[in-house]
N, C-alpha and C. Protein backbone atom coordinates (compact mmCIF):
# COMPACT_ATOMS: atom_id res chain seq x y z
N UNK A 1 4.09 -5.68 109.93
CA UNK A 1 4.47 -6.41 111.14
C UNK A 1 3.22 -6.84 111.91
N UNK A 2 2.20 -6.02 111.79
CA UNK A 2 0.83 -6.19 112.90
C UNK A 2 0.48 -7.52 111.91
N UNK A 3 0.40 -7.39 110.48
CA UNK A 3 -0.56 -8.27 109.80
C UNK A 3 0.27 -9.74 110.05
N UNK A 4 1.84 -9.52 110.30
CA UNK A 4 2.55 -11.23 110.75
C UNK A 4 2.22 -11.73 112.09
N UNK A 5 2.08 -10.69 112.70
CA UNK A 5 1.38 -10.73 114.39
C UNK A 5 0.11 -11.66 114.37
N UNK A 6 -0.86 -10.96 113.72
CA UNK A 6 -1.69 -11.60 113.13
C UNK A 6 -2.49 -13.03 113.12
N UNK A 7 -1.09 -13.31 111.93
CA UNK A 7 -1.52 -14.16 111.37
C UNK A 7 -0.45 -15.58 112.54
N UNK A 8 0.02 -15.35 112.84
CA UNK A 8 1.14 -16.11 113.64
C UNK A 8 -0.26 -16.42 115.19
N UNK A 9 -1.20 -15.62 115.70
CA UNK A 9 -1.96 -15.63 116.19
C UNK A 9 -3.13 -16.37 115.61
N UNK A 10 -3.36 -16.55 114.91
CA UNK A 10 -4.14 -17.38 113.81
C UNK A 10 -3.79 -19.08 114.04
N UNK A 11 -2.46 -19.06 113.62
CA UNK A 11 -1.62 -20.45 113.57
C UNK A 11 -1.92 -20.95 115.20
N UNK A 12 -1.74 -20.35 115.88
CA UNK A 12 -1.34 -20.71 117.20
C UNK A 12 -2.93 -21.33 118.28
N UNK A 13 -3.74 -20.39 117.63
CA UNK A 13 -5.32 -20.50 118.45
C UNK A 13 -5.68 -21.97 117.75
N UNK A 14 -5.20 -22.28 115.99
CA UNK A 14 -5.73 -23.44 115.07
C UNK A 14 -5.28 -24.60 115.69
N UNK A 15 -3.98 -25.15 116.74
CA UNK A 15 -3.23 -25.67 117.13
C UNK A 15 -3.84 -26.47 117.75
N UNK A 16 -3.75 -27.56 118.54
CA UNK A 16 -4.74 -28.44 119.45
C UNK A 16 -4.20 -28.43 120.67
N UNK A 17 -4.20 -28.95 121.74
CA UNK A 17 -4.13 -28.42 122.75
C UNK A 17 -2.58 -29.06 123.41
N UNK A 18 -2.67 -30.35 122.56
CA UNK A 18 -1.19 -31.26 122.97
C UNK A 18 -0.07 -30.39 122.06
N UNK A 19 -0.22 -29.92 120.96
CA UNK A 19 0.56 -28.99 120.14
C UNK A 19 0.91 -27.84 120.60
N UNK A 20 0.19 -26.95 121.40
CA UNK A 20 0.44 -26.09 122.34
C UNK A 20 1.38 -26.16 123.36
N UNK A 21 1.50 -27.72 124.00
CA UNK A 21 2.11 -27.93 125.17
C UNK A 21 3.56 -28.22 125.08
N UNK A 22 3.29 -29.00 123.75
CA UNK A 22 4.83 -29.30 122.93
C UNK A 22 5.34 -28.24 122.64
N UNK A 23 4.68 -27.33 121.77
CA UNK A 23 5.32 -26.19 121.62
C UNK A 23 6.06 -25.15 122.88
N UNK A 24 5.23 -25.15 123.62
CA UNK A 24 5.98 -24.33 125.12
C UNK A 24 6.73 -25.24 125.85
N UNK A 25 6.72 -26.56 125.76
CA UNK A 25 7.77 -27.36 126.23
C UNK A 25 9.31 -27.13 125.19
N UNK A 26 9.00 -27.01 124.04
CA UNK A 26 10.17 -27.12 123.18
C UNK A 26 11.01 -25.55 123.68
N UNK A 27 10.28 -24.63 123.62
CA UNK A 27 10.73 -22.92 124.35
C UNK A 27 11.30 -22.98 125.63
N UNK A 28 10.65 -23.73 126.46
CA UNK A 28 11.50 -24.09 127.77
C UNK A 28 12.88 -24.61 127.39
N UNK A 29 12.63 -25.77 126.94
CA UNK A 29 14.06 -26.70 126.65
C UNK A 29 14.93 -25.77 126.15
N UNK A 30 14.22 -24.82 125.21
CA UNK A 30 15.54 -23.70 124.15
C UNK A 30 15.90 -22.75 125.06
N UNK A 31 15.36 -22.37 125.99
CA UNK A 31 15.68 -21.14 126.94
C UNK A 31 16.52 -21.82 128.12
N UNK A 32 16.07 -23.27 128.20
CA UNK A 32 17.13 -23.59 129.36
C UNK A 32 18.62 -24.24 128.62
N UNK A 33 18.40 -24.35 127.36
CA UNK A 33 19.95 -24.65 126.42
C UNK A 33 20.79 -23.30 126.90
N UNK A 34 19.70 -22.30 126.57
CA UNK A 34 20.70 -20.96 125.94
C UNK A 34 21.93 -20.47 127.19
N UNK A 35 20.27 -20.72 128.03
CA UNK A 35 21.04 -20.12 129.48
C UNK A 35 22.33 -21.02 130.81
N UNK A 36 21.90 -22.36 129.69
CA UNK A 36 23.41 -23.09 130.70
C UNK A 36 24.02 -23.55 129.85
N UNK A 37 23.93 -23.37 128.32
CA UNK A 37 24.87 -23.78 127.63
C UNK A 37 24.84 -24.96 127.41
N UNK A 38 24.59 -25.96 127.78
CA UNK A 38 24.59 -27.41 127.54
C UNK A 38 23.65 -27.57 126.95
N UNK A 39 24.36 -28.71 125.61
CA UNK A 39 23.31 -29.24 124.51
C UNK A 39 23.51 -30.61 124.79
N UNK A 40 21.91 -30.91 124.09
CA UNK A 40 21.36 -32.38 123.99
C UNK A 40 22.06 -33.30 123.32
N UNK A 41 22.13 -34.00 123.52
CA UNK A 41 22.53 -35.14 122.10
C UNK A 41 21.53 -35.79 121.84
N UNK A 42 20.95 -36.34 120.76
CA UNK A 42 20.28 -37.62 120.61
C UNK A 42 20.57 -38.77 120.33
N UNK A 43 21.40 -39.00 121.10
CA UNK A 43 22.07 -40.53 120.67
C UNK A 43 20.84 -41.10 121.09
N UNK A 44 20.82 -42.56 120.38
CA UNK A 44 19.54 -43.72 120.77
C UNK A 44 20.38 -44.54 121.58
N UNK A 45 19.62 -45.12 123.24
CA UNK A 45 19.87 -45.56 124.22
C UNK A 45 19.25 -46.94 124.56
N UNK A 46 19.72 -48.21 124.82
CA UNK A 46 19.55 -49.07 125.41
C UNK A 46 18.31 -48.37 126.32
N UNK A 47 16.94 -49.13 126.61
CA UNK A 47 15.75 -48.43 127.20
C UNK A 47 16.20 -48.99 128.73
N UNK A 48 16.45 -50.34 128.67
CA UNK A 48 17.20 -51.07 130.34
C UNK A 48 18.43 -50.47 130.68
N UNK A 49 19.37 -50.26 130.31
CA UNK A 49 20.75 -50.01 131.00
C UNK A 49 21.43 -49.06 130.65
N UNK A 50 20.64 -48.11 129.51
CA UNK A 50 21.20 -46.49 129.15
C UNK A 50 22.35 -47.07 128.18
N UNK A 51 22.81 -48.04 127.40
CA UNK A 51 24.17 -47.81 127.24
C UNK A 51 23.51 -47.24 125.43
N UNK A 52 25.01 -46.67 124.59
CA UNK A 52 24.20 -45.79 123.74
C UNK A 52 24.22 -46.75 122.59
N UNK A 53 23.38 -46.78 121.46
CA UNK A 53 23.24 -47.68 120.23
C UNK A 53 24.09 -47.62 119.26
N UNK A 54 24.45 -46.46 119.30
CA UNK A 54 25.48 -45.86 118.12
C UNK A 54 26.64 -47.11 117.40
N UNK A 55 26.33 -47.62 116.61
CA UNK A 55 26.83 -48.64 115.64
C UNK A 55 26.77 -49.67 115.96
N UNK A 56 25.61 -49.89 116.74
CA UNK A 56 25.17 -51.19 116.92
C UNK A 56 23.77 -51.45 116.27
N UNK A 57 23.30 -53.20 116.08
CA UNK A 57 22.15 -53.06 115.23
C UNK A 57 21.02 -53.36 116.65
N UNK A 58 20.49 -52.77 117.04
CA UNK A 58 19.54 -52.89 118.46
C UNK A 58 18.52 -53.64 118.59
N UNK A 59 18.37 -54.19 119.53
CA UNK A 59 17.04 -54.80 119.20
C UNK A 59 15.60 -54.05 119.94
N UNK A 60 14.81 -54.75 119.14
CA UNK A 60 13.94 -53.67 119.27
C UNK A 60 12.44 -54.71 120.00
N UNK A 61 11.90 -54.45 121.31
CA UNK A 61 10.19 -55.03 121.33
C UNK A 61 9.56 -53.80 121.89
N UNK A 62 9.10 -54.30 121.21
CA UNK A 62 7.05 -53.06 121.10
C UNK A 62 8.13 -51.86 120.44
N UNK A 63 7.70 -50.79 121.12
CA UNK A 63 8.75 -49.70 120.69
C UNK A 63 9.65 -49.47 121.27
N UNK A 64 10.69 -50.22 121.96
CA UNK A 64 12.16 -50.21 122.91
C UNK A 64 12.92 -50.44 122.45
N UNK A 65 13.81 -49.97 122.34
CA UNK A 65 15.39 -50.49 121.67
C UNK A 65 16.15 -50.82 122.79
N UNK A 66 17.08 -52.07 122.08
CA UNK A 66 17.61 -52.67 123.51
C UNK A 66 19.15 -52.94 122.69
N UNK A 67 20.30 -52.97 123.57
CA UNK A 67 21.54 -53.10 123.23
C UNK A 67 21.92 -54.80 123.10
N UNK A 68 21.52 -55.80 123.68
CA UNK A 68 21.79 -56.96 123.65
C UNK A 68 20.19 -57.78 123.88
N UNK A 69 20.50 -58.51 124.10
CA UNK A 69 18.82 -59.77 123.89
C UNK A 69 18.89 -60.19 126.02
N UNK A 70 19.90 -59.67 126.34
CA UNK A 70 20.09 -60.18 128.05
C UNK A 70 19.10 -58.59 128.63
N UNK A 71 19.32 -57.72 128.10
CA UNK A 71 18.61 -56.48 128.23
C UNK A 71 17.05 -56.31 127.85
N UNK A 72 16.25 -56.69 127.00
CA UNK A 72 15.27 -57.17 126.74
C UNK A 72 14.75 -58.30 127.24
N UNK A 73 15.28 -59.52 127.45
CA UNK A 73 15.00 -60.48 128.39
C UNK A 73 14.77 -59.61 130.01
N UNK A 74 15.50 -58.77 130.53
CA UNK A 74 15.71 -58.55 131.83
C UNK A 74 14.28 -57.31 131.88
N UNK A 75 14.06 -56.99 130.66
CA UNK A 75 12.86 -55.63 130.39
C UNK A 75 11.42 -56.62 130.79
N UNK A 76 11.34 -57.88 130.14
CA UNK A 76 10.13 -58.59 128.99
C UNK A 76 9.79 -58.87 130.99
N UNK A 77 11.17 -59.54 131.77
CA UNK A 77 10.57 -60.04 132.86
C UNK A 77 10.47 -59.23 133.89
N UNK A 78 10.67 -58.05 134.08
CA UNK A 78 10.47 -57.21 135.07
C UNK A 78 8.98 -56.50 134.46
N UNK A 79 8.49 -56.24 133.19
CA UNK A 79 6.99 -55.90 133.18
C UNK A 79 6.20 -57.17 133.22
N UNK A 80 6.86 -58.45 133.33
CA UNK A 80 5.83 -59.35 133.28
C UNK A 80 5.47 -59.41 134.77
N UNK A 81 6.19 -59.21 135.95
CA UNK A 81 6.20 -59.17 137.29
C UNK A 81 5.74 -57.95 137.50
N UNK A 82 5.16 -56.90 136.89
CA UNK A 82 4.33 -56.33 137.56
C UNK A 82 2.87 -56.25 137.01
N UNK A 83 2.86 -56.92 136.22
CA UNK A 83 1.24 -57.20 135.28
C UNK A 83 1.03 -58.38 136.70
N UNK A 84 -0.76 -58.42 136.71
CA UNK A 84 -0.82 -59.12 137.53
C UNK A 84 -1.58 -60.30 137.52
């Protein structure tokens, strides 16, 4: 048991520092599942208006998925109005 201790201590120091953070972020998220019971879904979401993708074919700019082309149009011109 000491030598899995160990070596699990080993893994963890080798880790980089964003891997660390993910990792104790992912322990949070699991400890706050356990303790209210409510689970995640991952449905994929319209990035403008939340609505969910699920059997739709999405469209997609840069890395955003968008539910219709009026939703991406309404994305493309609200970051173009704040670029300056």
């Amino acid at each position: 048991k000491k030598q899995q201790e160990e070596e699990e201590k080993r893994r963890f120091i080798a880790l980089s520092d964003r891997e660390k953070r993910a990792l104790a972020a992912e322990r949070r998220l699991a400890e706050h599942m356990a303790t209210t019971g409510v689970t995640l879904t991952t449905i994929r979401r319209c990035f403008q208006c939340g609505e969910s993708l699920l059997g739709k074919i999405p469209f997609e700019y840069l890395d955003y998925s968008f539910c219709s082309p009026r939703c991406v149009q309404s994305h493309r011109k609200a970051n173009a109005a704040a670029r300056p």
